[in-house]
Each structure stands twice: as C-alpha cells, then as structure tokens.
N, C-alpha and C. Protein backbone atom coordinates (compact mmCIF):
# COMPACT_ATOMS: atom_id res chain seq x y z
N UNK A 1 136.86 82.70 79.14
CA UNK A 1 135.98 83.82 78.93
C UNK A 1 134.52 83.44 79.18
N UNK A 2 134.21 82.26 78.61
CA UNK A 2 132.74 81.65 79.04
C UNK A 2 132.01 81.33 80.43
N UNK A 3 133.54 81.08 81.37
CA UNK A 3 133.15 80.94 82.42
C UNK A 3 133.01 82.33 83.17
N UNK A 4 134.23 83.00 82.73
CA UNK A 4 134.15 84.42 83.59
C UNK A 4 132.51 85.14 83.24
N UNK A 5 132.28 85.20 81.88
CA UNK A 5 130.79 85.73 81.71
C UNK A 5 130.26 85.51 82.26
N UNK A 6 130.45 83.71 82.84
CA UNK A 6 128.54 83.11 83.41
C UNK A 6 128.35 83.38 84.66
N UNK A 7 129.71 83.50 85.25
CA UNK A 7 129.88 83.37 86.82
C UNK A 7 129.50 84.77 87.22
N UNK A 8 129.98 85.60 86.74
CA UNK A 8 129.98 87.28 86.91
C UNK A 8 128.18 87.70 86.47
N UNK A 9 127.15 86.59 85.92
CA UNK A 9 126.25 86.70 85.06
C UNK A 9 125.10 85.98 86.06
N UNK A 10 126.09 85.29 86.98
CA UNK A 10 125.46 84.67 87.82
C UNK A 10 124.93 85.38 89.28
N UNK A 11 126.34 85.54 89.75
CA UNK A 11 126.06 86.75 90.65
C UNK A 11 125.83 88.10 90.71
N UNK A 12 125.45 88.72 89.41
CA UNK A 12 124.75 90.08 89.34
C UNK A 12 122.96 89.70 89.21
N UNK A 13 122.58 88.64 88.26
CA UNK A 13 121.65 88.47 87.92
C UNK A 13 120.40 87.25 89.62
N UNK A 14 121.73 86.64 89.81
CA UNK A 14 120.69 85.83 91.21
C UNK A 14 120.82 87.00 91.96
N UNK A 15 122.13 87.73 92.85
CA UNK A 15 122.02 88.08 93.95
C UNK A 15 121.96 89.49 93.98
N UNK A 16 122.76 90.38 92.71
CA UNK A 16 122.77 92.07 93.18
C UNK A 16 121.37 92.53 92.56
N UNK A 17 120.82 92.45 91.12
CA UNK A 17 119.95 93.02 90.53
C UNK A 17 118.72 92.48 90.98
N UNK A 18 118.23 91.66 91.72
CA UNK A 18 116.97 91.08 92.53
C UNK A 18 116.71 92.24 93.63
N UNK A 19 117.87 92.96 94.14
CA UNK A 19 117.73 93.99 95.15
C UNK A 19 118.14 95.44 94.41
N UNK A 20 118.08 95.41 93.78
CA UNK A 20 118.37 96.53 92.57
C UNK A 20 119.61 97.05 92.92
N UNK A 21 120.80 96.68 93.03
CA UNK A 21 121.89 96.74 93.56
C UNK A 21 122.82 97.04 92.39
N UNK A 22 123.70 98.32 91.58
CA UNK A 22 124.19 98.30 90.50
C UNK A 22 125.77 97.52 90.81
N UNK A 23 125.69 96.50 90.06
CA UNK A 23 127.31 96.20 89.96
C UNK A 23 127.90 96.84 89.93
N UNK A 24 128.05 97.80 89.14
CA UNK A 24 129.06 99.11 88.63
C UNK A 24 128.63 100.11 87.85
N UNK A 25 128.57 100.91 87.41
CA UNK A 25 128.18 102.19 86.36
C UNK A 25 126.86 101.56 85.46
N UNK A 26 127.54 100.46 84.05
CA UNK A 26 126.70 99.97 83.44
C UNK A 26 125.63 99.22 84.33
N UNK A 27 126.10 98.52 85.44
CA UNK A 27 124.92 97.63 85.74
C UNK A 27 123.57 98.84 86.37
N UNK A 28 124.49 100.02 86.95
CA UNK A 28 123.15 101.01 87.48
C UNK A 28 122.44 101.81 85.61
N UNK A 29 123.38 101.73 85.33
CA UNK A 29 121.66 102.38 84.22
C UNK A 29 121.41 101.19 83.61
N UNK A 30 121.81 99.71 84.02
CA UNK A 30 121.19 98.79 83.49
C UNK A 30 119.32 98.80 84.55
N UNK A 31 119.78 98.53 85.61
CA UNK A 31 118.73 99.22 86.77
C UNK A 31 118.05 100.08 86.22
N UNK A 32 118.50 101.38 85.77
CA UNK A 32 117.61 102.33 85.54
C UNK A 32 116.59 102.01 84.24
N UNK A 33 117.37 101.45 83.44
CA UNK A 33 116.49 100.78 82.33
C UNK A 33 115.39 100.39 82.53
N UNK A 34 115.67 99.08 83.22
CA UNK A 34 115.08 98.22 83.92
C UNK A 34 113.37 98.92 84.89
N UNK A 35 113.83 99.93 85.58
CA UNK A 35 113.23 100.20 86.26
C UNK A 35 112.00 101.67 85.03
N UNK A 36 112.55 102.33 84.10
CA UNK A 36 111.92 103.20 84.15
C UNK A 36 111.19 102.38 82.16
N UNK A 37 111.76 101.61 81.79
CA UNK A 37 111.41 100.90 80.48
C UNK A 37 110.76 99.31 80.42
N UNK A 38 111.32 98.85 81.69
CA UNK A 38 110.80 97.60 81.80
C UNK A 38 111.55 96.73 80.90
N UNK A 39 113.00 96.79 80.50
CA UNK A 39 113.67 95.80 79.74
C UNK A 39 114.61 95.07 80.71
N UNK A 40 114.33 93.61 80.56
CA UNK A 40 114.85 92.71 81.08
C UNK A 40 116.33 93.39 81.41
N UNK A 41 117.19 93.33 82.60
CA UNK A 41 118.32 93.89 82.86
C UNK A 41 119.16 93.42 82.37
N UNK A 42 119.17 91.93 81.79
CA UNK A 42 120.71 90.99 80.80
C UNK A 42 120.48 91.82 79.61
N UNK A 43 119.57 92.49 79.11
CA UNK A 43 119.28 93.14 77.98
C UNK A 43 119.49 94.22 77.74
N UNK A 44 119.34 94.72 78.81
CA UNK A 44 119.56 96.26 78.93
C UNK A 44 121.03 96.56 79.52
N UNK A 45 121.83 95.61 80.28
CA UNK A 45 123.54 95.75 80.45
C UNK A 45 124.23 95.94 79.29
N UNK A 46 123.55 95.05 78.16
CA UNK A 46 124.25 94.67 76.94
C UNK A 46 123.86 95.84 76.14
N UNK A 47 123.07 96.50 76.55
CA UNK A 47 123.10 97.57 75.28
C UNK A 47 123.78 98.54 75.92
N UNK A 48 123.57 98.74 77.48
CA UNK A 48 124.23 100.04 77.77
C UNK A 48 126.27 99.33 77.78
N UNK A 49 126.63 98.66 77.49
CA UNK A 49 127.94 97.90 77.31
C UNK A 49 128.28 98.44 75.99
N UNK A 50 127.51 97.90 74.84
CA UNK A 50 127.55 97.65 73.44
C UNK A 50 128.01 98.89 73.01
N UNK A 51 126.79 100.39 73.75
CA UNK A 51 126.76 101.56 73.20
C UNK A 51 128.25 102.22 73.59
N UNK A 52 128.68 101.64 74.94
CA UNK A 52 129.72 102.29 75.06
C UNK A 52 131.09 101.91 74.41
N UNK A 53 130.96 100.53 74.32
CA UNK A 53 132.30 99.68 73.26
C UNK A 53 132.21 100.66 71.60
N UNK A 54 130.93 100.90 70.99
CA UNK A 54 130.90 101.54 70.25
C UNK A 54 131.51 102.83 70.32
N UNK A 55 131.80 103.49 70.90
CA UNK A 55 132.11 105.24 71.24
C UNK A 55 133.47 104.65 71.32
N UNK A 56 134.28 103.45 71.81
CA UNK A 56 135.35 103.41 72.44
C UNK A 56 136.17 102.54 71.50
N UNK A 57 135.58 102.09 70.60
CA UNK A 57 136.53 101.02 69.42
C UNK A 57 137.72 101.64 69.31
N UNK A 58 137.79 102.97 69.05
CA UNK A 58 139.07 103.46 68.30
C UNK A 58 140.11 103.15 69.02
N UNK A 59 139.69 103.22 70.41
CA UNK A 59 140.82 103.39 71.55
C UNK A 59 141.07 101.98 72.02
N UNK A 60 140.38 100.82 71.75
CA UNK A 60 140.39 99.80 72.24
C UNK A 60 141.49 98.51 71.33
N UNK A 61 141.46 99.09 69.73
CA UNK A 61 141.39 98.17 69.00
C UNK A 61 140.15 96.54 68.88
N UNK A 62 140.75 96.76 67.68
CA UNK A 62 139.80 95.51 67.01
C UNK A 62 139.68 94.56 67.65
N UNK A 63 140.74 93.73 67.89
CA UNK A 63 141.08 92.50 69.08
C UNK A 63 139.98 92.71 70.70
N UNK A 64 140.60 93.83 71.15
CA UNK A 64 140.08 93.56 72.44
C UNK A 64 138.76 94.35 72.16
N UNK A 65 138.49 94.98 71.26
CA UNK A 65 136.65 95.34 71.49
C UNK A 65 136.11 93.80 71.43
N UNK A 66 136.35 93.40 69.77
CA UNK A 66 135.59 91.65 69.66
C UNK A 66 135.41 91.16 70.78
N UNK A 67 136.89 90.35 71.78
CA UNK A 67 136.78 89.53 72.70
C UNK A 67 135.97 90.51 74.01
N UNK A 68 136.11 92.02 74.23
CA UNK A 68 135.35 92.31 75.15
C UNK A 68 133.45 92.48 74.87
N UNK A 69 133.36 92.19 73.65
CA UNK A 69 131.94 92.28 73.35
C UNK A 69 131.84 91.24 73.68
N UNK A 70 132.04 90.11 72.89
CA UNK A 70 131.93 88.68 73.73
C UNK A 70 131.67 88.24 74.65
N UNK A 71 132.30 88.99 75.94
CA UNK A 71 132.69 88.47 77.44
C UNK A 71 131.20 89.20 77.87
N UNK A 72 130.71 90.63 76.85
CA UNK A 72 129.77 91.17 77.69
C UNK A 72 128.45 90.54 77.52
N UNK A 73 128.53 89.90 76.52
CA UNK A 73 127.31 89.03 75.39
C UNK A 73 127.01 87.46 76.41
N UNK A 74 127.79 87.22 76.81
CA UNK A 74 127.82 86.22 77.58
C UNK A 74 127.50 86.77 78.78
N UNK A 75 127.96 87.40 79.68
CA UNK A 75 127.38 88.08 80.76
C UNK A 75 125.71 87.94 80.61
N UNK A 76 125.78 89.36 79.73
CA UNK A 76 124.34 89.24 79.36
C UNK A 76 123.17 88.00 79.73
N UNK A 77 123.78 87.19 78.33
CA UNK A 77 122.93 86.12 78.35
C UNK A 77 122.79 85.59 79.31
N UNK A 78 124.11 85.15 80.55
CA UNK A 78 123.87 84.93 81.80
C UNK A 78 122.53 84.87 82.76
N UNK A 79 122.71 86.57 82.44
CA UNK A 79 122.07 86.99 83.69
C UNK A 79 120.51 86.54 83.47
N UNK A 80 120.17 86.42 81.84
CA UNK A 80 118.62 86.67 81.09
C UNK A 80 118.33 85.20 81.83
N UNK A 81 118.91 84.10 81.29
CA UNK A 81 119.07 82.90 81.62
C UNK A 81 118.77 82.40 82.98
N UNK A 82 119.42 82.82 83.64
CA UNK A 82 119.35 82.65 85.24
C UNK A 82 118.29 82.96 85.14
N UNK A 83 117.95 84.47 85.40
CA UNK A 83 116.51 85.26 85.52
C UNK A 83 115.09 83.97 85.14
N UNK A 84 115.01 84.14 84.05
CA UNK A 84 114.42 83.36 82.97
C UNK A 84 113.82 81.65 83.94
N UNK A 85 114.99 81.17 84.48
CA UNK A 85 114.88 79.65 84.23
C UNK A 85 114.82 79.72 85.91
N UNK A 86 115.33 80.89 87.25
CA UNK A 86 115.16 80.20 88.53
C UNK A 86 114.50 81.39 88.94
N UNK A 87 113.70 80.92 90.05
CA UNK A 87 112.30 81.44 90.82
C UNK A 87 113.57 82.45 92.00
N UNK A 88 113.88 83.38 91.66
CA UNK A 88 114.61 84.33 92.54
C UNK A 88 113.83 84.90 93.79
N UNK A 89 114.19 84.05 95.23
CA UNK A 89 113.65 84.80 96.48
C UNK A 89 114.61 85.80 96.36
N UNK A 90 113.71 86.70 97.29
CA UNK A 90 114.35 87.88 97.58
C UNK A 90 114.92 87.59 99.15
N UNK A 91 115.95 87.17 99.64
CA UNK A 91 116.50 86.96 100.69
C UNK A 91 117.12 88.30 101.86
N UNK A 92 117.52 87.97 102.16
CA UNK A 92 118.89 89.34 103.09
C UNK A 92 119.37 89.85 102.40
N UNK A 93 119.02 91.04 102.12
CA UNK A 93 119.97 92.09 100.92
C UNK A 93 121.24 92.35 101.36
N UNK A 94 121.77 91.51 102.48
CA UNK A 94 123.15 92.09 102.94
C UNK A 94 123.88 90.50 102.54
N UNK A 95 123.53 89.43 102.65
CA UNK A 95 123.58 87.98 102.36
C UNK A 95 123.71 88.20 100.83
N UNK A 96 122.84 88.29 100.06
CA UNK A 96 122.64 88.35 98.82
C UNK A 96 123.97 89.58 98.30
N UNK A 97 124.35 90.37 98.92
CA UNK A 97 125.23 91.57 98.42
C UNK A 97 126.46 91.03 98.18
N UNK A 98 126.64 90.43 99.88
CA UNK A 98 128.29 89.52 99.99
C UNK A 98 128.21 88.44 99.01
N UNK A 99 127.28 87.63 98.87
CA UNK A 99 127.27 86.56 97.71
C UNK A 99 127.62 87.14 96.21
N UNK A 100 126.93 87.81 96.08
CA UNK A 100 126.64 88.53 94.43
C UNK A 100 128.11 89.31 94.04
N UNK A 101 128.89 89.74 95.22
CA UNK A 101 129.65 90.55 95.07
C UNK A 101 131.06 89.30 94.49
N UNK A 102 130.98 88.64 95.38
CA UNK A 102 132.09 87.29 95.38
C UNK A 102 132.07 86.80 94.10
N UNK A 103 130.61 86.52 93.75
CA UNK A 103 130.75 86.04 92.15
C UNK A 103 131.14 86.71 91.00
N UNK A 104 130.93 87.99 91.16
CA UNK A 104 130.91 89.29 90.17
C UNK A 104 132.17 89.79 90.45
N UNK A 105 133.05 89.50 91.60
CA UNK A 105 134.81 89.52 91.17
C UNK A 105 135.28 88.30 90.98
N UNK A 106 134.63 87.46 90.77
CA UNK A 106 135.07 85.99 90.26
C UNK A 106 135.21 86.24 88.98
N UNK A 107 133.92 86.45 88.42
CA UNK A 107 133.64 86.37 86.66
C UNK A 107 134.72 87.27 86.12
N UNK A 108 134.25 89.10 86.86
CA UNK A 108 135.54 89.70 86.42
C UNK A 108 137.20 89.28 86.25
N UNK A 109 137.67 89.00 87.27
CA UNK A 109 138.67 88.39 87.71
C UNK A 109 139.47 87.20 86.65
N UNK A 110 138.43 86.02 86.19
CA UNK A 110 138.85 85.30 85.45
C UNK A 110 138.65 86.02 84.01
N UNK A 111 138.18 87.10 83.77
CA UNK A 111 138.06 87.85 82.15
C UNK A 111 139.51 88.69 82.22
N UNK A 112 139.85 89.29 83.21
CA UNK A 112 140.74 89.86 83.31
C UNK A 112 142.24 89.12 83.65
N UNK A 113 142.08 87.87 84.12
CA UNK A 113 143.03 87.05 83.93
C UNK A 113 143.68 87.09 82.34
N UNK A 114 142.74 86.86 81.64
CA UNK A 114 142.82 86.56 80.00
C UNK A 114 142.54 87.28 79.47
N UNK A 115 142.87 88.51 80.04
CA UNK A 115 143.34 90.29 79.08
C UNK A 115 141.74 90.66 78.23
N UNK A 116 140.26 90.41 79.43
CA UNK A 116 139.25 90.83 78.28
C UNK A 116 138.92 91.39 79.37
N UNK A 117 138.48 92.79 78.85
CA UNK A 117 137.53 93.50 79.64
C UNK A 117 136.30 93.71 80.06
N UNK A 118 135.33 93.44 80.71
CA UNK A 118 134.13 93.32 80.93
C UNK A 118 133.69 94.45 80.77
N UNK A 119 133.71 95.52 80.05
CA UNK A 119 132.88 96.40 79.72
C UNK A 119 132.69 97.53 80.57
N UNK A 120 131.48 97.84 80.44
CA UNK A 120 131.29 98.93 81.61
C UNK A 120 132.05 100.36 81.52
N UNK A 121 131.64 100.81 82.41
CA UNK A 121 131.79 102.26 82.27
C UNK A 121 133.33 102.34 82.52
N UNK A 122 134.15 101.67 82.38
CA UNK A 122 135.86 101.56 82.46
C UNK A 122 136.08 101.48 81.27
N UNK A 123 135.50 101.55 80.15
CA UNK A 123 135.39 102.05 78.80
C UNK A 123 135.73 103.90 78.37
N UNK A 124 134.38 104.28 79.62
CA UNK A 124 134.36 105.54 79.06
C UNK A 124 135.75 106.46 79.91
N UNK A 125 135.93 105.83 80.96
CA UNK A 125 137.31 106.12 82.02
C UNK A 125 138.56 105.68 81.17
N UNK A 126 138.51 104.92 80.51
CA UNK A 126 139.71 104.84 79.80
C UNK A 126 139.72 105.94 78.75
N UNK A 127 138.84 105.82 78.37
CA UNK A 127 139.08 107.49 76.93
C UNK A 127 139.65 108.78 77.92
N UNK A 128 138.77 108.66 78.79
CA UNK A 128 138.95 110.08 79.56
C UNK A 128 140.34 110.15 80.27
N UNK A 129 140.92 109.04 80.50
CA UNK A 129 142.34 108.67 81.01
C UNK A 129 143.31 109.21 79.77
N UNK A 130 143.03 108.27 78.43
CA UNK A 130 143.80 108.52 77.66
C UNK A 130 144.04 110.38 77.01
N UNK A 131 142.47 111.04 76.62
CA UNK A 131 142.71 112.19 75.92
C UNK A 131 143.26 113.00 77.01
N UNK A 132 142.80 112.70 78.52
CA UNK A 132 143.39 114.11 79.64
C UNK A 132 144.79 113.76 79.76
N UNK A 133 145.14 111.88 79.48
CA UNK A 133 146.65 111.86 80.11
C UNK A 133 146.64 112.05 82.08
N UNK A 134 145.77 111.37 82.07
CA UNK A 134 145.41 111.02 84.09
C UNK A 134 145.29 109.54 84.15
N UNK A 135 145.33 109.04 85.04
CA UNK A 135 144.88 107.91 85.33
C UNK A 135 143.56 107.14 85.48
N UNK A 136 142.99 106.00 84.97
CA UNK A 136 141.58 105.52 85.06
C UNK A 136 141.40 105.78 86.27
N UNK A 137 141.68 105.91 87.18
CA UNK A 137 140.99 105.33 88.57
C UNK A 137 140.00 106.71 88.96
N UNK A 138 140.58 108.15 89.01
CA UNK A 138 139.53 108.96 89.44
C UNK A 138 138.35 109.46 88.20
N UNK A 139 138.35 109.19 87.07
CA UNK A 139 137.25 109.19 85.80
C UNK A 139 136.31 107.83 86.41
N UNK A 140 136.63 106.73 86.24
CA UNK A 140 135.87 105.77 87.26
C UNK A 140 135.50 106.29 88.32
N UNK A 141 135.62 106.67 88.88
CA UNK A 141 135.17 106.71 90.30
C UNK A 141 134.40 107.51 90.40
N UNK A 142 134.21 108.90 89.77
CA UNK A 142 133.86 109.66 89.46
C UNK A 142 132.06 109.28 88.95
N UNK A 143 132.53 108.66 87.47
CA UNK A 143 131.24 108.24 86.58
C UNK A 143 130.50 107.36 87.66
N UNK A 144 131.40 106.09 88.20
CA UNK A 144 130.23 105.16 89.11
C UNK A 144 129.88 105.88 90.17
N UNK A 145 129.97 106.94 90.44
CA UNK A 145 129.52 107.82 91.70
C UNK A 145 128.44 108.43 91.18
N UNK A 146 128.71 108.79 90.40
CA UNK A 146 127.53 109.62 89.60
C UNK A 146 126.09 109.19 89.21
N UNK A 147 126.62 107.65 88.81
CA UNK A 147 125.38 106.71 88.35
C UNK A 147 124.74 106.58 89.41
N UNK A 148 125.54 105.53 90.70
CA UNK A 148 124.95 105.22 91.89
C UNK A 148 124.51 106.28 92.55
N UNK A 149 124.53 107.47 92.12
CA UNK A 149 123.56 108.84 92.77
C UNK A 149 122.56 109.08 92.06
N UNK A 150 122.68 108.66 90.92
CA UNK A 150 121.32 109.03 90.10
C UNK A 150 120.50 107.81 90.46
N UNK A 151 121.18 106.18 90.49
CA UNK A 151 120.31 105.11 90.40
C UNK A 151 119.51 105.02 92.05
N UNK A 152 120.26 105.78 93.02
CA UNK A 152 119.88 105.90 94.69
C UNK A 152 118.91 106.69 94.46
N UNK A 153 118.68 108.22 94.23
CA UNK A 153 117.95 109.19 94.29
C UNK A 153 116.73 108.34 93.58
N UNK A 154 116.48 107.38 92.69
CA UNK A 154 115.21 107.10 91.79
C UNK A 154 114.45 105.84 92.70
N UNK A 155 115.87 105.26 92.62
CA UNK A 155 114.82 103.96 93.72
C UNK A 155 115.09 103.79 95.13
N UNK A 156 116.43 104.02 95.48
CA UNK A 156 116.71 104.03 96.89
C UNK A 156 117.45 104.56 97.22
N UNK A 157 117.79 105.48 98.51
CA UNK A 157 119.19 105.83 98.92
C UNK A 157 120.22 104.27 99.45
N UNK A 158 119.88 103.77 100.06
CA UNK A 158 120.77 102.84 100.53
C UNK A 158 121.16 102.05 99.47
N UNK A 159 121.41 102.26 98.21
CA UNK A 159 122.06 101.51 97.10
C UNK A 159 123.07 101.91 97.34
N UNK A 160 123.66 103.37 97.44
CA UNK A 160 125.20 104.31 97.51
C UNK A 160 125.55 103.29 98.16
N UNK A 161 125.65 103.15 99.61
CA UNK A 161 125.90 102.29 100.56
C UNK A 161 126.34 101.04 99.81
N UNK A 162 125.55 100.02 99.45
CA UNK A 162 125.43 98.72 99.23
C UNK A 162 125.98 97.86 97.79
N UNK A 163 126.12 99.38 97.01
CA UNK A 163 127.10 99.53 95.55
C UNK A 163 128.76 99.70 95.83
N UNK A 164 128.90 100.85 97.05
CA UNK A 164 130.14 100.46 97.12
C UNK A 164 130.63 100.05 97.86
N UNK A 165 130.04 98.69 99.05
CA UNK A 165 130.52 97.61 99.53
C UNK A 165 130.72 96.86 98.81
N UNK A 166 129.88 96.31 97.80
CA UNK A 166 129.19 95.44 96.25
C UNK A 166 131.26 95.43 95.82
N UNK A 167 131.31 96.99 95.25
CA UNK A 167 132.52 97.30 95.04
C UNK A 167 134.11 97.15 95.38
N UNK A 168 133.90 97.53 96.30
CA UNK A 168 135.18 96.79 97.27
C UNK A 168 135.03 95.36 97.20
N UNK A 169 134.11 94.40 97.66
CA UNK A 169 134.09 92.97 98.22
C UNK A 169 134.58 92.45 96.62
N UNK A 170 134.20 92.76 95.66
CA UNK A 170 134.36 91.98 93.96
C UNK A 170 136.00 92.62 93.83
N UNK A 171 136.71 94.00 94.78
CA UNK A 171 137.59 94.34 94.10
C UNK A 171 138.86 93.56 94.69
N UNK A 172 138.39 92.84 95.89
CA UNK A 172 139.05 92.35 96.80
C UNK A 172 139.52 90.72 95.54
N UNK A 173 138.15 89.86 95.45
CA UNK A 173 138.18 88.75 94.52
C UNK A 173 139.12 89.10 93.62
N UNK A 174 138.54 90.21 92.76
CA UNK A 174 138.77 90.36 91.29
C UNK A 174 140.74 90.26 91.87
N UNK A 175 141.45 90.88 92.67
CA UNK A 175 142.74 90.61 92.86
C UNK A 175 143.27 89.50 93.11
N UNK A 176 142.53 88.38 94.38
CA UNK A 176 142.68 87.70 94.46
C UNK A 176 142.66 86.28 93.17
N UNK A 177 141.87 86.75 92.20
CA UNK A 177 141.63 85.55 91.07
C UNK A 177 143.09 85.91 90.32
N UNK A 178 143.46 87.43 89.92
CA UNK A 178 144.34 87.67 89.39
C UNK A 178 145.92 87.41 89.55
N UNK A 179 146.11 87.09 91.05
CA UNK A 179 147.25 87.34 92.04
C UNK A 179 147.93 85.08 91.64
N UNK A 180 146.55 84.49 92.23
CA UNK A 180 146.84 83.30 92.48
C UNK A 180 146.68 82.44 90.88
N UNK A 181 147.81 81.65 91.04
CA UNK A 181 148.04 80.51 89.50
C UNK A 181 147.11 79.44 90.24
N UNK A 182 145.91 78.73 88.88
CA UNK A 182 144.85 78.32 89.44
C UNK A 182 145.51 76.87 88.51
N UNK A 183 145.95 76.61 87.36
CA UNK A 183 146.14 75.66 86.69
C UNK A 183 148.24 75.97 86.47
N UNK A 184 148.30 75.02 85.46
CA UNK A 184 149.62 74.82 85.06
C UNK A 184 149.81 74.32 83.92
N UNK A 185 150.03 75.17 83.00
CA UNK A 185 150.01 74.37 81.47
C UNK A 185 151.22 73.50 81.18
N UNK A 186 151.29 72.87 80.28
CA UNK A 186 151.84 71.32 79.88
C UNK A 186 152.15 71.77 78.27
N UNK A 187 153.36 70.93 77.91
CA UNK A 187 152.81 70.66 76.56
C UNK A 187 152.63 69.27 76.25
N UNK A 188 152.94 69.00 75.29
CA UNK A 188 152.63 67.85 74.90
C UNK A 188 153.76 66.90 75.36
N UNK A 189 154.58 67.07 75.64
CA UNK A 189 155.87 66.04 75.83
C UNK A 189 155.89 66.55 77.75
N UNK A 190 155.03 66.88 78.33
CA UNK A 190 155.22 66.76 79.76
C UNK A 190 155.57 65.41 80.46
N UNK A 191 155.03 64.63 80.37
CA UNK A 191 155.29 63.38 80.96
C UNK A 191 156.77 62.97 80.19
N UNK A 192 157.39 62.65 81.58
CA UNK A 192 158.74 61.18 81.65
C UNK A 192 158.41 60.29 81.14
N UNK A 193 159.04 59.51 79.63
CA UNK A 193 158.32 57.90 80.07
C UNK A 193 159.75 57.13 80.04
C-alpha cells in the first residue's frame, strides 16, 4: 500500500499536476482547488478524497474505508513531498503525460492488487451503482467527464484531450499490474534441506 501511494504520488505530483492535467475526477477539483484557493494539490486531493470517503463509509465498510484512507493519505503526502523537495521543469506536456500516466496506473494497480481503493470519484460511482442497481462504469464516466469539463473550460480546453489519454494509458498499467504475479510467497518450511 506504501508503495502503491508513493508511486501513484509520484507520477501525478512530478508529471500530470505540473501541467494541470487531472488524474481523474478527484485529481481535477484537486486542480481546481489548487487553481482558484491556492492549496497545495497533495492537500487539496486529500480533502476532496476524505470528503468523499466520508459520504461513502456506509457503503464501503469500516475495513476498506480505513485502508482506503490510508492509501489516499499516502498519495497525498506523496505528491506534497515530491512537490516540496524537487525543482519541477515543466517539460513536453505530452512526455510528461505518458510518464505520469504509467506511474499513476502503477500506484493504482499495486493498491488494487491488495483490495484498497484509491479513492476518488469511484467512491461516489459506486453509491450511484449500488442505490440505481447499474454498473460503476457509466456513473464514472459520466462524473470524470463532467469534472474534466469544468476543470478544461477554467484553465484549458486541451486538458479533455490529455485527461483522457492520462486515462486510458494508467488503465492499460493499472491491468497490466493486476493481470501479472510479480512475487511468490513461501512459508516458512519452503526450502528442501
């Protein structure tokens, strides 16, 4: 979980949010935060995360809210951290997109390996899944459409664009981390002697 946070914390915070690029739902009104309050964006993910885990406990249980607050708390701190401690050029926003994107279905990918959810507006798609009885995928799609139209119209149009390449390229990872066995557990009596 520590690693999935940092990595996913890594590549939103070096490569998508330097170009104001929303990871996903939360990361665009993390942007919007950002842009219209001036709060650091690891700060402002985590609250727009927090507020929504809050609305969504009931449906989540106890277990996976904790470990998904966690995973988002770490993110967070990630991103503040990075920010904080390296001198971020602003490079090729198309370089920086494919990079940022790779890491940010990495981080996901390994949280979701180990059944924690990274937050985000797949919070509020899951309620809306559960009370209509539909599937997450068009409530998602829906809400991050919505954001990335509000977060395009304020600072740029070519975010739509560059959010859901961002999207696809992490959704591609995020399967790939999930699909492939990376280790092999043991117990204690593994070895022949």
């Amino acid at each position: 979980m520590m690693a999935g946070g940092s990595i996913q914390g890594f590549g939103m915070g070096m490569f998508l949010f330097p170009h104001a690029v929303p990871s996903g739902g939360a990361g665009g009104l993390a942007v919007l935060l950002n842009h219209f309050f001036y709060i650091n964006i690891g700060l402002a993910l985590w609250l727009v995360n927090f507020s929504m885990l809050m609305l969504a406990m009931k449906y989540l249980g106890n277990r996976a809210t904790l470990w998904t607050m966690m995973s988002m708390t770490v993110t967070s701190f990630a991103i503040f951290a990075f920010q904080a401690t390296f001198l971020i050029p602003k490079g090729n926003v198309w370089v920086d997109l494919f990079l940022g994107s790779v890491f940010l279905g990495a981080g996901v990918g390994l949280l979701l390996r180990e059944g924690v959810s990274n937050g985000g507006v797949g919070v509020i798609a899951l309620i809306i899944s559960n009370t209509r009885s539909i599937l997450p995928g068009k409530p998602l799609f829906f809400i991050n459409g919505c954001i990335f139209i509000l977060t395009a119209s304020i600072i740029k149009w070519e975010i739509i664009v560059q959010a859901v390449i961002s999207q696809w390229i992490s959704t591609i990872i995020v399967d790939f981390i999930c699909k492939v066995g990376f280790y092999q557990s043991y117990s204690i009596g593994w070895r022949k002697k």
